[in-house]
N, C-alpha and C. Protein backbone atom coordinates (compact mmCIF):
# COMPACT_ATOMS: atom_id res chain seq x y z
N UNK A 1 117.94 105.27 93.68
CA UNK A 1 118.32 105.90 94.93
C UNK A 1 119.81 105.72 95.19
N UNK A 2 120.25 104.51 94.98
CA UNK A 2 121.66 104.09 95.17
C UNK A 2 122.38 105.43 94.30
N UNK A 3 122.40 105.56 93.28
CA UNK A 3 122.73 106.02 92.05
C UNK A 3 122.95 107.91 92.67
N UNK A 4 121.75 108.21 92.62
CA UNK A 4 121.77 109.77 93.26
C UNK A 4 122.41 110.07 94.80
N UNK A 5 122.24 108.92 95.97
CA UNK A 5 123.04 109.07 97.22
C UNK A 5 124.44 108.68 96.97
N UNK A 6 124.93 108.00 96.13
CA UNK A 6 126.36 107.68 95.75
C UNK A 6 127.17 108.99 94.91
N UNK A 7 126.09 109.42 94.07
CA UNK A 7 126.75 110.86 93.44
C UNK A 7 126.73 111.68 94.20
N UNK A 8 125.59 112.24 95.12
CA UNK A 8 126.03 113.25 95.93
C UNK A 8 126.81 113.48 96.80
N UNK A 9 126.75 111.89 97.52
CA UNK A 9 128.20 112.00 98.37
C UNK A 9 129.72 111.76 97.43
N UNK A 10 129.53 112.05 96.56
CA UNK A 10 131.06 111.46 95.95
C UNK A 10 131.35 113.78 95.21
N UNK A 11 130.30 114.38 95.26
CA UNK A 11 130.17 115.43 94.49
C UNK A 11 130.85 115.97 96.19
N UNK A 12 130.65 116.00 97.24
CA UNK A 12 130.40 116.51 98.59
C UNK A 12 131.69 115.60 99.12
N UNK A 13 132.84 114.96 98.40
CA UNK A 13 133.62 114.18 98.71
C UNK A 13 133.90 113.80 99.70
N UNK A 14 132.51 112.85 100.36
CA UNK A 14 132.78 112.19 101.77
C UNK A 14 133.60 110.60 100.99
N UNK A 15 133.78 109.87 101.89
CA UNK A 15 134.65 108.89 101.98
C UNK A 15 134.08 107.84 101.63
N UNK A 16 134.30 106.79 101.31
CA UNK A 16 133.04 104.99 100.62
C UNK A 16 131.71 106.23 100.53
N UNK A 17 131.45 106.51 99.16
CA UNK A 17 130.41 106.82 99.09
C UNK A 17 129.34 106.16 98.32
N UNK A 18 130.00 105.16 97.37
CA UNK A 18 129.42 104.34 96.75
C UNK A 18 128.95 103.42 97.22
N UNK A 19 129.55 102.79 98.48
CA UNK A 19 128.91 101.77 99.42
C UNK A 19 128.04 102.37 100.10
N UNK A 20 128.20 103.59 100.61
CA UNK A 20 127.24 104.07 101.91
C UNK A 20 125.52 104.46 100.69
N UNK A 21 125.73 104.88 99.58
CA UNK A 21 124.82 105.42 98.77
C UNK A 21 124.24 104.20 98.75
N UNK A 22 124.63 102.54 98.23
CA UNK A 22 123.77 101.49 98.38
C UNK A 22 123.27 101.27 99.37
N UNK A 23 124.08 101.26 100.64
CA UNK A 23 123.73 101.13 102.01
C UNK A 23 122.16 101.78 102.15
N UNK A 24 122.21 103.23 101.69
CA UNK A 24 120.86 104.01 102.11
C UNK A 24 119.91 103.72 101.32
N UNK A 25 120.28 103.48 99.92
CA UNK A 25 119.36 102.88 99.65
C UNK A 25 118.53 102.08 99.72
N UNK A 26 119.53 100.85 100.16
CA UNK A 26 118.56 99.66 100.97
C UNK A 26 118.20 99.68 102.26
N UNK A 27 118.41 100.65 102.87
CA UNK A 27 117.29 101.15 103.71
C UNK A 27 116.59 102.19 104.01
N UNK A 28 116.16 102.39 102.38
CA UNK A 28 115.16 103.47 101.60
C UNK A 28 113.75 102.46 101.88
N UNK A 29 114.53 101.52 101.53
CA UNK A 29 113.10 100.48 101.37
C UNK A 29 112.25 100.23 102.62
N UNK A 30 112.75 100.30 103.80
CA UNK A 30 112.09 100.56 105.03
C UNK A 30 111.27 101.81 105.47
N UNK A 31 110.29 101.89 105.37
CA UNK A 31 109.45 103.12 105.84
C UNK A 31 109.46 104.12 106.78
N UNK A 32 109.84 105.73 106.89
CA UNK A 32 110.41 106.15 107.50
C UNK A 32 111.79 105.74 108.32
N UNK A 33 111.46 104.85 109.29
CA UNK A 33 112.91 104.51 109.79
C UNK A 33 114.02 104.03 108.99
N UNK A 34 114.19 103.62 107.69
CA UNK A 34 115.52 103.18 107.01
C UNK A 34 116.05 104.84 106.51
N UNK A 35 114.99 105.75 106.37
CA UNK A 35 115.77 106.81 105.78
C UNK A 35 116.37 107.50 106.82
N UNK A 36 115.53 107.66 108.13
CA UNK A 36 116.63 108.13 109.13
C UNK A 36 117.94 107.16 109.58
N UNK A 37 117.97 106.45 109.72
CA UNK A 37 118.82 105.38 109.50
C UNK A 37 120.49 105.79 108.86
N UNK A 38 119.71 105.77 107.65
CA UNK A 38 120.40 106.23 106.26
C UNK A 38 121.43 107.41 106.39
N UNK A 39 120.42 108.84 106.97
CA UNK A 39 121.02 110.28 106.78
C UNK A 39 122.01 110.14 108.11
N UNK A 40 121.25 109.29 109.36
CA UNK A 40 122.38 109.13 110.18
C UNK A 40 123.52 109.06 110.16
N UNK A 41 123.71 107.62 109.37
CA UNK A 41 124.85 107.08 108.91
C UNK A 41 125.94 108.07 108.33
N UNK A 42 125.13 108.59 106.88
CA UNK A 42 125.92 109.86 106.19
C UNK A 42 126.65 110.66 107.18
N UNK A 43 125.65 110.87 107.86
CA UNK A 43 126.42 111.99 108.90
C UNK A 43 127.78 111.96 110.00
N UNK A 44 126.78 110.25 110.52
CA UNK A 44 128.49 109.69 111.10
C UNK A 44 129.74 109.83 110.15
N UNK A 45 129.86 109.59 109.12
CA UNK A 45 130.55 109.05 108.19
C UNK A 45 131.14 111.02 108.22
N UNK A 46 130.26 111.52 107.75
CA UNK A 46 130.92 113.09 106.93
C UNK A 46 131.75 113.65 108.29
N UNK A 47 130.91 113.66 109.65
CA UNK A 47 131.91 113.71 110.76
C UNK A 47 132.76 113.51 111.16
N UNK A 48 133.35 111.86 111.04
CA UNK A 48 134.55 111.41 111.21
C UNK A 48 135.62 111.75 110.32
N UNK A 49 135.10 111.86 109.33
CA UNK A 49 135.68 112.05 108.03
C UNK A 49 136.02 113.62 107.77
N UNK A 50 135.37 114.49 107.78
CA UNK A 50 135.41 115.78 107.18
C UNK A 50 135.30 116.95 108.63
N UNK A 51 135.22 118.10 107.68
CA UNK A 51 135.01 119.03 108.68
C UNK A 51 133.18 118.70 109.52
N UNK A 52 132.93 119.35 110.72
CA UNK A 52 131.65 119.52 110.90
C UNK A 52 130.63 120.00 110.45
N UNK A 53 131.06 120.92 109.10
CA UNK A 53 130.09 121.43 108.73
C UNK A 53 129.38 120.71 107.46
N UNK A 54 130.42 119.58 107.24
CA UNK A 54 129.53 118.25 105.96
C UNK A 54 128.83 117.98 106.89
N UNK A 55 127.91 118.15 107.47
CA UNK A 55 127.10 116.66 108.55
C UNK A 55 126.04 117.93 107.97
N UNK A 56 126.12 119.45 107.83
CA UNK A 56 125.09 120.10 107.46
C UNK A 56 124.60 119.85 105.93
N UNK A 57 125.78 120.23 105.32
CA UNK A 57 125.86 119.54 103.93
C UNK A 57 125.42 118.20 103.81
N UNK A 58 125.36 117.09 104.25
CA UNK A 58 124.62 115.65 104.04
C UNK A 58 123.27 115.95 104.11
N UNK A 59 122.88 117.02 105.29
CA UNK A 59 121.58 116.86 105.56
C UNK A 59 120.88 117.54 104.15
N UNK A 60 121.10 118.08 104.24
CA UNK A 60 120.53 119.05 102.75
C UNK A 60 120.90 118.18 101.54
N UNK A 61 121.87 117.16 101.50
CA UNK A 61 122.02 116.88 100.18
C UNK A 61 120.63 115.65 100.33
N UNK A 62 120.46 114.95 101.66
CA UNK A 62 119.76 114.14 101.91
C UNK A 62 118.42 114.46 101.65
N UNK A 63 117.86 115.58 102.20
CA UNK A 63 116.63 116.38 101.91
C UNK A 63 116.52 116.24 100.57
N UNK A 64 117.49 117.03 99.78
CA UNK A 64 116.82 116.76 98.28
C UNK A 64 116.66 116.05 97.54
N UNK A 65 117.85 114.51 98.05
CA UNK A 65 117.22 113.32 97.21
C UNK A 65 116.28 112.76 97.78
N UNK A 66 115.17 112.79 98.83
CA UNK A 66 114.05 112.57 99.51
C UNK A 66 113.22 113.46 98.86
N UNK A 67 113.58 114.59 98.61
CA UNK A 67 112.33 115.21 97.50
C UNK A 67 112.15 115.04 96.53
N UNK A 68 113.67 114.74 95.50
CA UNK A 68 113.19 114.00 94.45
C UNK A 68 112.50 112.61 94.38
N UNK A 69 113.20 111.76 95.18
CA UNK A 69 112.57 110.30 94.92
C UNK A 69 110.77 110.13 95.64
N UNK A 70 110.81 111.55 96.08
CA UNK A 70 109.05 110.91 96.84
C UNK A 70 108.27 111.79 96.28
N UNK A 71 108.42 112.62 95.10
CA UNK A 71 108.06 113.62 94.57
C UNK A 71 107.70 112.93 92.94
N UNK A 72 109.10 112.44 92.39
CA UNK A 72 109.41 112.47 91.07
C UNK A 72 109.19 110.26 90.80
N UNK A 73 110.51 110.31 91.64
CA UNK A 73 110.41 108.90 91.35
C UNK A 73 109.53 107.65 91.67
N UNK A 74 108.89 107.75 92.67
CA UNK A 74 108.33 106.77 93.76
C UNK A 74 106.70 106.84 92.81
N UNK A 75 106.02 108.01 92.67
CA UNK A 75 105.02 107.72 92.16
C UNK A 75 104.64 107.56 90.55
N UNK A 76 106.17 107.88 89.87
CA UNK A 76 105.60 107.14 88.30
C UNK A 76 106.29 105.52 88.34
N UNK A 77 107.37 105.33 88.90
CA UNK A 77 107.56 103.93 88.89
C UNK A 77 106.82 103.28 89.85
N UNK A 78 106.96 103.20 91.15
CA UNK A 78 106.13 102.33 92.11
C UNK A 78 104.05 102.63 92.09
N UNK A 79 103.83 103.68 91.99
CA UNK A 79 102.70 103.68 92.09
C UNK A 79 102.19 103.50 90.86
N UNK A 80 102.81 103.53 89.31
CA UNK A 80 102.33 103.00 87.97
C UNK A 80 101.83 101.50 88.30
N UNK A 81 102.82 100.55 89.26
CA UNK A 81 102.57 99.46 88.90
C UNK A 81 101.65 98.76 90.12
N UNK A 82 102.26 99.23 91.35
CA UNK A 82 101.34 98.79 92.35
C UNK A 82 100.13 99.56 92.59
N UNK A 83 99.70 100.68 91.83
CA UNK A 83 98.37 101.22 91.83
C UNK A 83 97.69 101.28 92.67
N UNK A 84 98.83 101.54 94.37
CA UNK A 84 97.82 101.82 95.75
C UNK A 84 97.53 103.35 96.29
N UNK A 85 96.32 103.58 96.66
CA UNK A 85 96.01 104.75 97.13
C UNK A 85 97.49 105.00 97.80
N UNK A 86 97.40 106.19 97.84
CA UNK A 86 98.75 106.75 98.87
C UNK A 86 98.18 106.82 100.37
N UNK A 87 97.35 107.09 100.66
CA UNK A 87 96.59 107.08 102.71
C UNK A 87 96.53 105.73 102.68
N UNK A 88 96.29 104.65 101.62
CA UNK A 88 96.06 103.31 101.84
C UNK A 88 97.69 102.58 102.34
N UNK A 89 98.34 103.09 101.91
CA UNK A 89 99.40 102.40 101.66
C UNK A 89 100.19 103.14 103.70
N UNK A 90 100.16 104.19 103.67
CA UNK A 90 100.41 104.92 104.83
C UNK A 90 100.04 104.00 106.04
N UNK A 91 98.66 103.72 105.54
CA UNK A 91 97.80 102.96 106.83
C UNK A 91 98.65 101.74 106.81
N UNK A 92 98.71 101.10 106.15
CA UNK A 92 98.94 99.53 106.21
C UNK A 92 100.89 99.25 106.78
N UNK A 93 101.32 100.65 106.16
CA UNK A 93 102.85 100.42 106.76
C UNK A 93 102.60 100.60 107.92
N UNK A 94 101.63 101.59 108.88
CA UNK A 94 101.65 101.51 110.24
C UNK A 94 100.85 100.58 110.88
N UNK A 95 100.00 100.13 110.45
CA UNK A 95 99.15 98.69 110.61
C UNK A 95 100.68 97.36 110.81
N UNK A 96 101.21 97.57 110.08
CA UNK A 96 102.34 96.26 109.37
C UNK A 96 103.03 96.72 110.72
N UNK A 97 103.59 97.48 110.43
CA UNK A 97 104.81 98.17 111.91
C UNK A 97 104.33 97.63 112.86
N UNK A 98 102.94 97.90 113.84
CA UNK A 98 102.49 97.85 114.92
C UNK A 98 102.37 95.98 114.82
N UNK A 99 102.08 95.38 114.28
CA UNK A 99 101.58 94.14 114.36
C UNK A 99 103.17 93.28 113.82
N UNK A 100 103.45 93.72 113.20
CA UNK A 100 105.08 92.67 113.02
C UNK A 100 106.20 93.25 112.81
N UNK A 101 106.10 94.84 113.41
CA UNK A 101 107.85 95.11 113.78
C UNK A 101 108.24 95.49 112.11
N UNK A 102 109.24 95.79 112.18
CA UNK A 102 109.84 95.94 111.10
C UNK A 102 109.96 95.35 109.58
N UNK A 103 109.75 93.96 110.06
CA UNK A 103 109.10 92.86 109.09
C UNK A 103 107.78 93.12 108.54
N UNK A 104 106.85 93.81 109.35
CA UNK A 104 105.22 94.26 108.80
C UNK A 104 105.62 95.12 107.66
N UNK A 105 106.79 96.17 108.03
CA UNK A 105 106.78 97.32 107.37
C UNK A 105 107.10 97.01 105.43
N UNK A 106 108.17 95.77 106.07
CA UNK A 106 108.25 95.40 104.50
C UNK A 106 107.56 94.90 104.23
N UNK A 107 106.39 94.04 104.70
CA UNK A 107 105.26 93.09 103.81
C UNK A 107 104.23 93.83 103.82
N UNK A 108 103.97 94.99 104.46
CA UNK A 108 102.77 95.46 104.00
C UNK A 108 102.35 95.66 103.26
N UNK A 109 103.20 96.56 102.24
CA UNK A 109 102.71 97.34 100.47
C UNK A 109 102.88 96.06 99.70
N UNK A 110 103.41 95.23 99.54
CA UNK A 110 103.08 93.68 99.23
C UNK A 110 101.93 93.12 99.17
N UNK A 111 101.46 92.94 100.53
CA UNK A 111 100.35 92.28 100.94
C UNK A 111 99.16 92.61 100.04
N UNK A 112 99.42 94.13 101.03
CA UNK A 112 97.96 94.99 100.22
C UNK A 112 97.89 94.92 99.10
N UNK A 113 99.31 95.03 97.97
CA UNK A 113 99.36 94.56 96.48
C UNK A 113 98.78 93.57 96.20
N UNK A 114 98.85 92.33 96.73
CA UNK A 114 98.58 91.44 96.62
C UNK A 114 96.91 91.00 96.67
N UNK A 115 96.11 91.46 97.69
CA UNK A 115 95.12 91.80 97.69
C UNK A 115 94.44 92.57 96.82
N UNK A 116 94.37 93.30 96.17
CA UNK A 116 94.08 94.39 95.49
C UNK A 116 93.94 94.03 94.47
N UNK A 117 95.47 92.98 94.13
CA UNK A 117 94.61 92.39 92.66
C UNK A 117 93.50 90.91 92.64
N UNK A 118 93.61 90.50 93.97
CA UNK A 118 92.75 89.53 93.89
C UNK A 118 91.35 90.47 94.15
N UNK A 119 91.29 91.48 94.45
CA UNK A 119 90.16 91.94 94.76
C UNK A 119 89.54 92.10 93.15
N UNK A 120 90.58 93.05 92.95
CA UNK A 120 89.92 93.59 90.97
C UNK A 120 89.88 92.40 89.98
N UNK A 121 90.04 91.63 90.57
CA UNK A 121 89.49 90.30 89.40
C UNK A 121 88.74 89.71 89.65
N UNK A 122 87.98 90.25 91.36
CA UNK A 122 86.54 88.78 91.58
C UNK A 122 85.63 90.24 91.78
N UNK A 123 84.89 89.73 90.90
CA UNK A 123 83.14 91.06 90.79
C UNK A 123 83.04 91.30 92.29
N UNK A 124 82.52 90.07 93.59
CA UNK A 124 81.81 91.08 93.68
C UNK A 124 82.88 91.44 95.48
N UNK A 125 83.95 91.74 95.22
CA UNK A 125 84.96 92.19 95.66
C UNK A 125 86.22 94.00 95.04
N UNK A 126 85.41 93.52 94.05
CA UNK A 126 85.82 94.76 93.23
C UNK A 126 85.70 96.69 93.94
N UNK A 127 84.41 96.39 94.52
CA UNK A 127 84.33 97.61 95.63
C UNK A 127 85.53 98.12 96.48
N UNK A 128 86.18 96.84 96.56
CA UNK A 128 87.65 97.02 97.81
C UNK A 128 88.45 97.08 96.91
N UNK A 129 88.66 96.29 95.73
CA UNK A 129 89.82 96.42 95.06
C UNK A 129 89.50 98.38 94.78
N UNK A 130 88.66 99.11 94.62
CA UNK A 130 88.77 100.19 94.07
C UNK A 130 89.07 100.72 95.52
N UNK A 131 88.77 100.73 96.78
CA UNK A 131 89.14 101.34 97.68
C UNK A 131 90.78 101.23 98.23
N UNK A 132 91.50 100.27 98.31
CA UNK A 132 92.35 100.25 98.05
C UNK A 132 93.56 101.18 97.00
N UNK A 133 92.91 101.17 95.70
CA UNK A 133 93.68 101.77 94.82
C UNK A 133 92.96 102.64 94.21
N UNK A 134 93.32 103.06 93.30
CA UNK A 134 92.85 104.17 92.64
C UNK A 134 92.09 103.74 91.35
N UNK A 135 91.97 102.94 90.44
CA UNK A 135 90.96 102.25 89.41
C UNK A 135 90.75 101.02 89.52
N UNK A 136 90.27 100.67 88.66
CA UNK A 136 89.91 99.31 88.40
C UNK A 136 89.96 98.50 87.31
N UNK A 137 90.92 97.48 87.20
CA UNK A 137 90.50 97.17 85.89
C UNK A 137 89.23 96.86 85.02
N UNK A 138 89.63 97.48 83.71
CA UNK A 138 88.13 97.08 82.79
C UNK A 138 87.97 95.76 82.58
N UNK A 139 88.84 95.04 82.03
CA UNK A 139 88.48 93.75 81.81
C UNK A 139 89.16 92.60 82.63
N UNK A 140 88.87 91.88 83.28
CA UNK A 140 89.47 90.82 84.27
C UNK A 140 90.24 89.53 83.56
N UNK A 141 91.53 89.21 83.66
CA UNK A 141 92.00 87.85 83.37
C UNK A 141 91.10 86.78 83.22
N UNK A 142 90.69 86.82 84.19
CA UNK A 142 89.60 85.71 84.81
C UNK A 142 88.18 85.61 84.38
N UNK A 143 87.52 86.74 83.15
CA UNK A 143 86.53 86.86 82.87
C UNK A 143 85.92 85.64 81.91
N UNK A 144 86.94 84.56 81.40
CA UNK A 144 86.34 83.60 80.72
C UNK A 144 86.22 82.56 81.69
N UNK A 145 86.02 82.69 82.80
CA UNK A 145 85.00 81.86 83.50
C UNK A 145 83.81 82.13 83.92
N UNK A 146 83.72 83.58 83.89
CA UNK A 146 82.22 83.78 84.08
C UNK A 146 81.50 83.27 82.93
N UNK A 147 82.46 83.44 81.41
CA UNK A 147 81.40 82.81 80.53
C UNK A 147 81.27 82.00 80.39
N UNK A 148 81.80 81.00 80.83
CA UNK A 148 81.76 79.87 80.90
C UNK A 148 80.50 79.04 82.05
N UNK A 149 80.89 79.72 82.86
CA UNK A 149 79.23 79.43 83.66
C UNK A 149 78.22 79.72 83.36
N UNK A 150 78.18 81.41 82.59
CA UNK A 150 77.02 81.46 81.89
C UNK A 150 76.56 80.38 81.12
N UNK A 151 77.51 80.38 79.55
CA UNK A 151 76.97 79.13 79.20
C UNK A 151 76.25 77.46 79.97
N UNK A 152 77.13 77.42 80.78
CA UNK A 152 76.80 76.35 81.69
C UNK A 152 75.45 76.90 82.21
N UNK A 153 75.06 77.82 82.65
CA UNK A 153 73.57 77.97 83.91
C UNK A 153 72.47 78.11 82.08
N UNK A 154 72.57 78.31 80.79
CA UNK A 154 71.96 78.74 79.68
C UNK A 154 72.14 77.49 79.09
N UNK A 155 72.48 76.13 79.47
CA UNK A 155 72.66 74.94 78.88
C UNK A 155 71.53 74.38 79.44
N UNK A 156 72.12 74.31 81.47
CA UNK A 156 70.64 73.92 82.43
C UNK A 156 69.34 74.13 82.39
N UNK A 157 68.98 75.72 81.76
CA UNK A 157 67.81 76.22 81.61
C UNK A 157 66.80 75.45 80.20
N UNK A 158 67.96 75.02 79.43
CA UNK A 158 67.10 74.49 77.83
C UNK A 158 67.01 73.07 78.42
């Protein structure tokens, strides 16, 4: 994100665009509100700076790196690895928001990550781990303790 908001504003020759492009980026990472945040900023910036009609130009350049990154980027890198439903993940940033402010917003997709895999590695929790995300793993880390009890409850029985 840094990378594409730093080129476009440097293509659209607003002023620190390489700082302001990290700037938005890191508050890409905030859910809805860091990106308005973000295009704000641009806009202050292209205003003071340029004619009035860059603040139209930001917006549109802003739009399209929001379509690429929530289109293209967000779901083969972030959702390859955190493997959360997309309505799941929706819910829990506004769940997170409402209950701890801005701070929820960043620990939510965490949390729920976090959950999700403790879910898909204990059987009989696995129901949630699949509601949560979208599969399940086939085979569990943790599966050589079930055999291990087996053996153990097939030791008791002889």
């Amino acid at each position: 994100m840094a990378v594409l908001n730093s080129v476009g504003l440097l293509l659209l020759g607003i002023e620190y665009a390489v700082l302001l492009g990290i700037i938005g980026a890191l508050l890409n990472v905030i859910p809805y509100l860091g990106g308005i945040i973000g295009v704000l900023l641009y806009m202050a910036i292209a205003l003071v700076t340029k004619s009035p009609v860059y603040v139209i130009y930001v917006a549109v350049l802003y739009a399209i790196i929001q379509f690429i990154d929530n289109n293209f980027i967000v779901p083969r890198i972030v959702a390859s690895k955190v493997q959360l439903n997309a309505l799941i993940s929706i819910i829990v940033v506004l769940i997170g928001s409402a209950v701890w402010g801005i701070s929820g917003m960043f620990l939510s997709i965490p949390l729920t990550a976090i959950m999700k895999v403790i879910f898909d590695h204990i059987d009989p929790l696995k129901p949630w781990g699949f509601l949560l995300g979208n599969m399940v793993p086939t085979k569990s880390k943790l599966s050589f303790l079930k055999w291990k009890v087996s053996i153990k409850k097939k030791k008791s029985c002889e």
